[in-house]
C-alpha atoms as a PDB file:
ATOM      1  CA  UNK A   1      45.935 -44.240 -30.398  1.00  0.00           C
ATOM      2  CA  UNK A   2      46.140 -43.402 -26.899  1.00  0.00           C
ATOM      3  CA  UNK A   3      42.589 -41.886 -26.465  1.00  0.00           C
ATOM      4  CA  UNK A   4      41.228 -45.562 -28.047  1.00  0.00           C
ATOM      5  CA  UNK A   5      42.473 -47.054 -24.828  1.00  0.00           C
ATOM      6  CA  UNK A   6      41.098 -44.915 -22.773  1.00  0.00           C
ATOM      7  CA  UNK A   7      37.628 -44.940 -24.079  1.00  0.00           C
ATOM      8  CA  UNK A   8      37.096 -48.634 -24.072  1.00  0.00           C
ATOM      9  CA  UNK A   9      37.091 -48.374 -20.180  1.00  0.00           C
ATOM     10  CA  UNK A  10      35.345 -45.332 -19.645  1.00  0.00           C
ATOM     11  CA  UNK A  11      32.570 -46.487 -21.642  1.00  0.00           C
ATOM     12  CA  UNK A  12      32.615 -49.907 -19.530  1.00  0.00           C
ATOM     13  CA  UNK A  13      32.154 -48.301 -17.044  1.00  0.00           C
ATOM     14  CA  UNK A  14      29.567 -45.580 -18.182  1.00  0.00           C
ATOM     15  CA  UNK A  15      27.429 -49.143 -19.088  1.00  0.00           C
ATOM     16  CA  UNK A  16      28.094 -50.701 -15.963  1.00  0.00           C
ATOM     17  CA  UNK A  17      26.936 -47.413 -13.927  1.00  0.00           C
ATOM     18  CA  UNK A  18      23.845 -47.173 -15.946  1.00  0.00           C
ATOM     19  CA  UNK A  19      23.024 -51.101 -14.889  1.00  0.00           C
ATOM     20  CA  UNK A  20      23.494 -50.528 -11.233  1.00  0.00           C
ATOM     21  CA  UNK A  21      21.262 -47.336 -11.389  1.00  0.00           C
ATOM     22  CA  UNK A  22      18.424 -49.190 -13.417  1.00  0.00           C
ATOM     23  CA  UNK A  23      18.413 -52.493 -11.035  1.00  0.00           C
ATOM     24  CA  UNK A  24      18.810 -50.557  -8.302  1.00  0.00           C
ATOM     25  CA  UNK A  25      15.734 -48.193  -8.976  1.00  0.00           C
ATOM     26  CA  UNK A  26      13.701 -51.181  -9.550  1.00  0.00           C
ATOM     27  CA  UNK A  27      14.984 -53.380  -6.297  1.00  0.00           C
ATOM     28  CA  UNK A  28      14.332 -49.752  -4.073  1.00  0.00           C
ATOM     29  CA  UNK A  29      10.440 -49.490  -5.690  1.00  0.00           C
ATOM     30  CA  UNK A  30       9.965 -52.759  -5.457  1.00  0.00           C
ATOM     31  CA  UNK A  31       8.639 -52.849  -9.146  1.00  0.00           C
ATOM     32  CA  UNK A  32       8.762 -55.722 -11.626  1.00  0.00           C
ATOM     33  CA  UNK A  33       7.218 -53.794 -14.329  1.00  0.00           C
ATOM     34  CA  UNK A  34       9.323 -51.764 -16.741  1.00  0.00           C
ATOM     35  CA  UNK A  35       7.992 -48.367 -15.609  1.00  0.00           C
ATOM     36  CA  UNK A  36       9.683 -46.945 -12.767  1.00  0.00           C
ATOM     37  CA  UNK A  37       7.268 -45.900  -9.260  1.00  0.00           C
ATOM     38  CA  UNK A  38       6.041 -42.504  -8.747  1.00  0.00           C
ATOM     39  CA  UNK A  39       8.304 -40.337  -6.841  1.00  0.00           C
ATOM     40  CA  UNK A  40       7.225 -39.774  -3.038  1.00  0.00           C
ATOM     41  CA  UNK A  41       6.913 -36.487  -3.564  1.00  0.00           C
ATOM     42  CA  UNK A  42       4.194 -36.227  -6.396  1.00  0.00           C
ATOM     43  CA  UNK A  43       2.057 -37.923  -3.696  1.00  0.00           C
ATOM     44  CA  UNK A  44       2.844 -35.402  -1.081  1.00  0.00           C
ATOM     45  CA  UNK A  45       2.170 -32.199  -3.790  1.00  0.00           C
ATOM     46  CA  UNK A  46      -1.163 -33.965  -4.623  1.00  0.00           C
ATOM     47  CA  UNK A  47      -2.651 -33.728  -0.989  1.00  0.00           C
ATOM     48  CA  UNK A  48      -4.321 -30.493  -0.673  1.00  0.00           C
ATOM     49  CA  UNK A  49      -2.805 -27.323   1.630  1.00  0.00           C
ATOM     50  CA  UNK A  50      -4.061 -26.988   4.952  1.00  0.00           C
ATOM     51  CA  UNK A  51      -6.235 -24.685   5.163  1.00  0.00           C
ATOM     52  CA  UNK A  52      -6.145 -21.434   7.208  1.00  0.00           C
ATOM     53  CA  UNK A  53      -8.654 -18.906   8.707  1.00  0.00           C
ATOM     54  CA  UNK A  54      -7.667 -15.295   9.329  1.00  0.00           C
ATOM     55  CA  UNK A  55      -9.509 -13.625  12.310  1.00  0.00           C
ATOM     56  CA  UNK A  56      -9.559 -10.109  13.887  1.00  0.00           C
ATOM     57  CA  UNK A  57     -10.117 -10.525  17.652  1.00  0.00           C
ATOM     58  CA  UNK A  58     -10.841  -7.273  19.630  1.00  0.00           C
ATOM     59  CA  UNK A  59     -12.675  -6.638  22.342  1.00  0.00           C
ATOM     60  CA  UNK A  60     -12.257  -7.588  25.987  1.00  0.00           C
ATOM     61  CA  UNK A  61      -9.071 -10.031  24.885  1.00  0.00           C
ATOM     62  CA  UNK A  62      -4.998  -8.802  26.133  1.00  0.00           C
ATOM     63  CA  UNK A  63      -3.978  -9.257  22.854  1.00  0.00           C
ATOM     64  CA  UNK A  64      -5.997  -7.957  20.051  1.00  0.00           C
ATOM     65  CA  UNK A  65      -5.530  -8.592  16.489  1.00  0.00           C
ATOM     66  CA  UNK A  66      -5.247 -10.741  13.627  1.00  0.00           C
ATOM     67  CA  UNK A  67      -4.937 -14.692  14.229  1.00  0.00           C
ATOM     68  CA  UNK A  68      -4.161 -17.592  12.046  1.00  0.00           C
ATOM     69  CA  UNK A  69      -5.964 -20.881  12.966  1.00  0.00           C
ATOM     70  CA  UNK A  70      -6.642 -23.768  11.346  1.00  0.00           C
ATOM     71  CA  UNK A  71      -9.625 -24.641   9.762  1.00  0.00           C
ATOM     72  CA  UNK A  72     -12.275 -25.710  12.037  1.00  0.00           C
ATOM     73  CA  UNK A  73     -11.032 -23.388  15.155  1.00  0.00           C
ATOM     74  CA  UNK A  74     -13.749 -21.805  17.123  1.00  0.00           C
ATOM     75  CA  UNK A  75     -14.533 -18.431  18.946  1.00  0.00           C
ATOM     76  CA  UNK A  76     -12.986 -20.157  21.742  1.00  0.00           C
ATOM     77  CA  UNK A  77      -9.506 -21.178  20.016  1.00  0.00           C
ATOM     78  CA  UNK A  78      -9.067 -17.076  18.526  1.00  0.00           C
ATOM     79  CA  UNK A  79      -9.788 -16.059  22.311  1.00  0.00           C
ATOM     80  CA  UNK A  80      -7.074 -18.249  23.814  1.00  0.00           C
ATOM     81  CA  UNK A  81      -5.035 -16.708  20.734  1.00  0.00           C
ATOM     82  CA  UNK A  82      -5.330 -13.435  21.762  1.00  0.00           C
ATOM     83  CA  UNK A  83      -4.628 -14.186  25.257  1.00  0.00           C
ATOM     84  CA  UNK A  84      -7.395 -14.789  26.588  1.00  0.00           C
ATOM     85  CA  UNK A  85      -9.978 -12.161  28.032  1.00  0.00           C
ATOM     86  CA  UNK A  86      -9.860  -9.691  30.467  1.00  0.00           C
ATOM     87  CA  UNK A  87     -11.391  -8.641  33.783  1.00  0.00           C
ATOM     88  CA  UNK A  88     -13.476  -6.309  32.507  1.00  0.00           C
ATOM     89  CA  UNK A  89     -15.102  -9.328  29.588  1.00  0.00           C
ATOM     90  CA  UNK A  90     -18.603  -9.720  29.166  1.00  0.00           C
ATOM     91  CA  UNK A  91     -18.432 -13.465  28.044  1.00  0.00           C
ATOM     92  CA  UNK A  92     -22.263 -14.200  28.290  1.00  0.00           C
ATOM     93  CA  UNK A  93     -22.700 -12.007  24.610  1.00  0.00           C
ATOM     94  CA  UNK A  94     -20.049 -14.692  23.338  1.00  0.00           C
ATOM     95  CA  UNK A  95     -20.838 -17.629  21.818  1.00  0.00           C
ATOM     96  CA  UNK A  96     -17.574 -19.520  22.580  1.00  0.00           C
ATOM     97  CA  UNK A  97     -18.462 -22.707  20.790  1.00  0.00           C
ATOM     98  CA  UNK A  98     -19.108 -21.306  17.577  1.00  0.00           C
ATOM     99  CA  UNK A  99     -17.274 -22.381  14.270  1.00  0.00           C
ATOM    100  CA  UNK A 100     -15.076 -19.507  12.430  1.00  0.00           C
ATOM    101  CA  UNK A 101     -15.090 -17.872   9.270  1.00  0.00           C
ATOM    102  CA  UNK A 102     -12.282 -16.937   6.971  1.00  0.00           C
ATOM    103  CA  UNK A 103     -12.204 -12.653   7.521  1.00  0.00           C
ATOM    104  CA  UNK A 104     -14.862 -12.757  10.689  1.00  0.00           C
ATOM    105  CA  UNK A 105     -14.092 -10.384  13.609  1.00  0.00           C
ATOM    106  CA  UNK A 106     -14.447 -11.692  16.871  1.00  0.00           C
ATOM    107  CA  UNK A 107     -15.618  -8.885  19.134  1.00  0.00           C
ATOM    108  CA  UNK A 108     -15.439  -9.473  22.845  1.00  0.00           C
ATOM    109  CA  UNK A 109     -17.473  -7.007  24.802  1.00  0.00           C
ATOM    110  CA  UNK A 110     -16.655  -5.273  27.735  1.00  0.00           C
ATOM    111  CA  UNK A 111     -18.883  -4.405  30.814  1.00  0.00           C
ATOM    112  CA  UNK A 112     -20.030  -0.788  29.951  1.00  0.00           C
ATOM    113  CA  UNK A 113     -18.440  -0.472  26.549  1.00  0.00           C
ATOM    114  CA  UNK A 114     -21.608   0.657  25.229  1.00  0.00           C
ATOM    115  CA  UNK A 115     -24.258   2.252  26.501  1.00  0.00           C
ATOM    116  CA  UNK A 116     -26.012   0.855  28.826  1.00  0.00           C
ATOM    117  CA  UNK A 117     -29.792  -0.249  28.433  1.00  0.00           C
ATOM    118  CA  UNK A 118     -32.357   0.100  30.800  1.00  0.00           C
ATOM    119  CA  UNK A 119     -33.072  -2.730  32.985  1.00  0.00           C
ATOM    120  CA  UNK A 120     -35.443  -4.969  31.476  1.00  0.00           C
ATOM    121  CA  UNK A 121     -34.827  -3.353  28.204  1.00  0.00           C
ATOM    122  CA  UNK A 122     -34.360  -5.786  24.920  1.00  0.00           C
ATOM    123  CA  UNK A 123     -31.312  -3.569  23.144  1.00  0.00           C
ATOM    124  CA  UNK A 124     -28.137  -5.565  23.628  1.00  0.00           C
ATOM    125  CA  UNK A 125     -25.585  -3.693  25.257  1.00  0.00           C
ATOM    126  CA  UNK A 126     -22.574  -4.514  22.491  1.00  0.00           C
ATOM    127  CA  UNK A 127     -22.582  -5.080  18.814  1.00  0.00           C
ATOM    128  CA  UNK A 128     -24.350  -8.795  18.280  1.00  0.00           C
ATOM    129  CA  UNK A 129     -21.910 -10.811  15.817  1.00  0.00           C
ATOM    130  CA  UNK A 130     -24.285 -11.785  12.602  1.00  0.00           C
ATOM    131  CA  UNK A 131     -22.644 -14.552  11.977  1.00  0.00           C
ATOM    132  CA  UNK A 132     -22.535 -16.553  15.254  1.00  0.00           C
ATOM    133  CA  UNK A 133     -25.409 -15.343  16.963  1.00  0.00           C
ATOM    134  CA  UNK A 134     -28.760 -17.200  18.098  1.00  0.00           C
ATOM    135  CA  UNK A 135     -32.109 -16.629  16.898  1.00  0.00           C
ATOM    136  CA  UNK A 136     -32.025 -15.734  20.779  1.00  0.00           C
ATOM    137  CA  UNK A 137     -30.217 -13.422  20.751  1.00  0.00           C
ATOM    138  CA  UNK A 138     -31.469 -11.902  17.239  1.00  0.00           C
ATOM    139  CA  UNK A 139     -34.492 -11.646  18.651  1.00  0.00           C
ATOM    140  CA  UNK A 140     -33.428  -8.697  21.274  1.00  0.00           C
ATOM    141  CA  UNK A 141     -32.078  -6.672  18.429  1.00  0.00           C
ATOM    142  CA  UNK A 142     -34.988  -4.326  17.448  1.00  0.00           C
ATOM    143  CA  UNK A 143     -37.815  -4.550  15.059  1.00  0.00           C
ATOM    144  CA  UNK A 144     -35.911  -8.379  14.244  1.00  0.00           C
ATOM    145  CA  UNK A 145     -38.931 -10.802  16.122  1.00  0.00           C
ATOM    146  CA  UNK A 146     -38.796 -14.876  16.360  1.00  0.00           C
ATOM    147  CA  UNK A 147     -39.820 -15.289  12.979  1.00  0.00           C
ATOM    148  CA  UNK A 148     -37.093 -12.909  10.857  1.00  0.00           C
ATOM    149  CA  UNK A 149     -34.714 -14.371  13.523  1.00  0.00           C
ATOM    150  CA  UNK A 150     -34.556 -17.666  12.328  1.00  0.00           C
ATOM    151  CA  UNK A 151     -35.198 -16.468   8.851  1.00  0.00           C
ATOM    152  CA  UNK A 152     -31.831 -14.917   9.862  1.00  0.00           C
ATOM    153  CA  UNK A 153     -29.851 -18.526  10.912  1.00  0.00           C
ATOM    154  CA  UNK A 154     -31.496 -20.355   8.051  1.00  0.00           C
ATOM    155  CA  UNK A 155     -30.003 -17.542   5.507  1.00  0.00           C
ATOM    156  CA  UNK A 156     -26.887 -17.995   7.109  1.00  0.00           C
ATOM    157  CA  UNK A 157     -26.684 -21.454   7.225  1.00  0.00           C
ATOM    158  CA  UNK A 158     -27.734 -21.786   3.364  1.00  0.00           C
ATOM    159  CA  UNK A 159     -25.134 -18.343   2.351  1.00  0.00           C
ATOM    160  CA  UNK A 160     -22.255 -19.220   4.876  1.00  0.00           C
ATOM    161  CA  UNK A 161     -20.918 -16.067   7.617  1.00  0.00           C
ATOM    162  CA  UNK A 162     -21.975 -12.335   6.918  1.00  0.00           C
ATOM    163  CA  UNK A 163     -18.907 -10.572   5.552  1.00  0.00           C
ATOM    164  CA  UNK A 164     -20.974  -7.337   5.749  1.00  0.00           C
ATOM    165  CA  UNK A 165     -23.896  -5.452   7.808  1.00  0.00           C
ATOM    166  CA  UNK A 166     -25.646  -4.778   4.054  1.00  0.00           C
ATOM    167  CA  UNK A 167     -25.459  -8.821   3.578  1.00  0.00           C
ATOM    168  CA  UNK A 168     -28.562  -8.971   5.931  1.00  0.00           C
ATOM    169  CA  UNK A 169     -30.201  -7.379   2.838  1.00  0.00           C
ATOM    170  CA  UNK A 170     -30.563 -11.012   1.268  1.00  0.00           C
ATOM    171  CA  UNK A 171     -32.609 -12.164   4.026  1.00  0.00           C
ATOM    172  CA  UNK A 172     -36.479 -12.008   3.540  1.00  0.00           C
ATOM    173  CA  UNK A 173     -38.361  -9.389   5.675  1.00  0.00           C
ATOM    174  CA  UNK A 174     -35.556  -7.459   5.747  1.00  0.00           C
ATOM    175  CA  UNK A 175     -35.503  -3.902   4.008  1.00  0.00           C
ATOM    176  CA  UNK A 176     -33.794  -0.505   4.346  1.00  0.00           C
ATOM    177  CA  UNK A 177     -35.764   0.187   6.931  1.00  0.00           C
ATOM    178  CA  UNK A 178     -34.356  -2.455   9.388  1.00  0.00           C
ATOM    179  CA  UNK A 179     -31.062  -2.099   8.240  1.00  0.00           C
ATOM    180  CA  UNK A 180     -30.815   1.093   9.110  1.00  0.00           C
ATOM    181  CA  UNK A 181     -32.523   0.234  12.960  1.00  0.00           C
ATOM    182  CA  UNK A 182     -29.489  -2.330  13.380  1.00  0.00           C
ATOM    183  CA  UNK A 183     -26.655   0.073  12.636  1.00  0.00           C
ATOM    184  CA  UNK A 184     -24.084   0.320  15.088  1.00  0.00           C
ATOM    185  CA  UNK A 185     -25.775  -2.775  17.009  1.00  0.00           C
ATOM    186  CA  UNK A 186     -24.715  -5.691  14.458  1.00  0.00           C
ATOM    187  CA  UNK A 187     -20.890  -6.537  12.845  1.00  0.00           C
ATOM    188  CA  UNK A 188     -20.689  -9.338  10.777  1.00  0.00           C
END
């Protein structure tokens, strides 16, 4: 009999608890309706992740190695990330202003790294970076004239970055032949 007395309040209260918490939930969503609002957080798991490039920066820089940076960073951003360059940086071969690519190495060349051509000679004196380069300055790589240069930026701009020397395989006019001339003179 004692118990009867005891539930009689407990469940008044249970009823009066479960009233608070459903006008409550309405007042804080501001809802008339009977369904309850979206949580805040289903909006915040709905926006997509930011995305991130990863970039291997070597070279002329005092800090080599791999970077995170946003999407959107350029050459310029992974330089500063590395520490900027050094004394000894040839910054002319570097396009500074050039967008990134998730996996792209950033080489930085330094003054006598490689060696050196002969005045007035074409060769560049460090690897040429496929994927940022100008038709400018795929034109001074060898047997690669004005016309197979841009054929070069136009593949690239329809394909996205080279992830590979070989990818210059997809580009028309270019054969075993050339690839083989370009080794050691082109990274991705």
């Amino acid at each position: 009999m004692h118990l009867t007395h005891l539930r009689r309040p407990l469940l008044a209260a249970l009823v009066l608890l479960l009233a608070v918490l459903v006008v409550g939930q309405r007042v804080a969503g501001g809802s008339s309706s009977g369904a309850a609002p979206a949580p805040a957080r289903a909006a915040v798991a709905a926006a997509p992740p930011a995305e991130e490039l990863v970039v291997d920066v070597v070279g002329a820089v005092r800090r080599g190695g791999l970077y995170r940076l946003p999407a959107g960073s350029r050459v310029a951003d992974a330089v500063r990330m590395a520490g900027g360059v050094t004394r000894r940086a040839r910054l002319g071969l570097v396009n500074l202003a050039a967008p990134l690519a998730d996996g792209e190495q950033v080489l930085v060349p330094r003054a006598g790294a490689s060696a050196s051509a002969a005045p007035g000679a074409t060769t560049p004196v460090a690897p040429l970076q496929l994927s940022v380069a100008t038709a400018e300055q795929l034109d001074t790589l060898p047997g690669i004239g004005p016309a197979t240069a841009a054929r070069i930026v136009q593949y690239r701009e329809e394909h996205g970055t080279f992830h590979a020397v070989d990818d210059l395989a997809g580009v028309p006019g270019i054969g075993p032949a050339k690839l083989a001339a370009l080794e050691g003179l082109v990274v991705p």
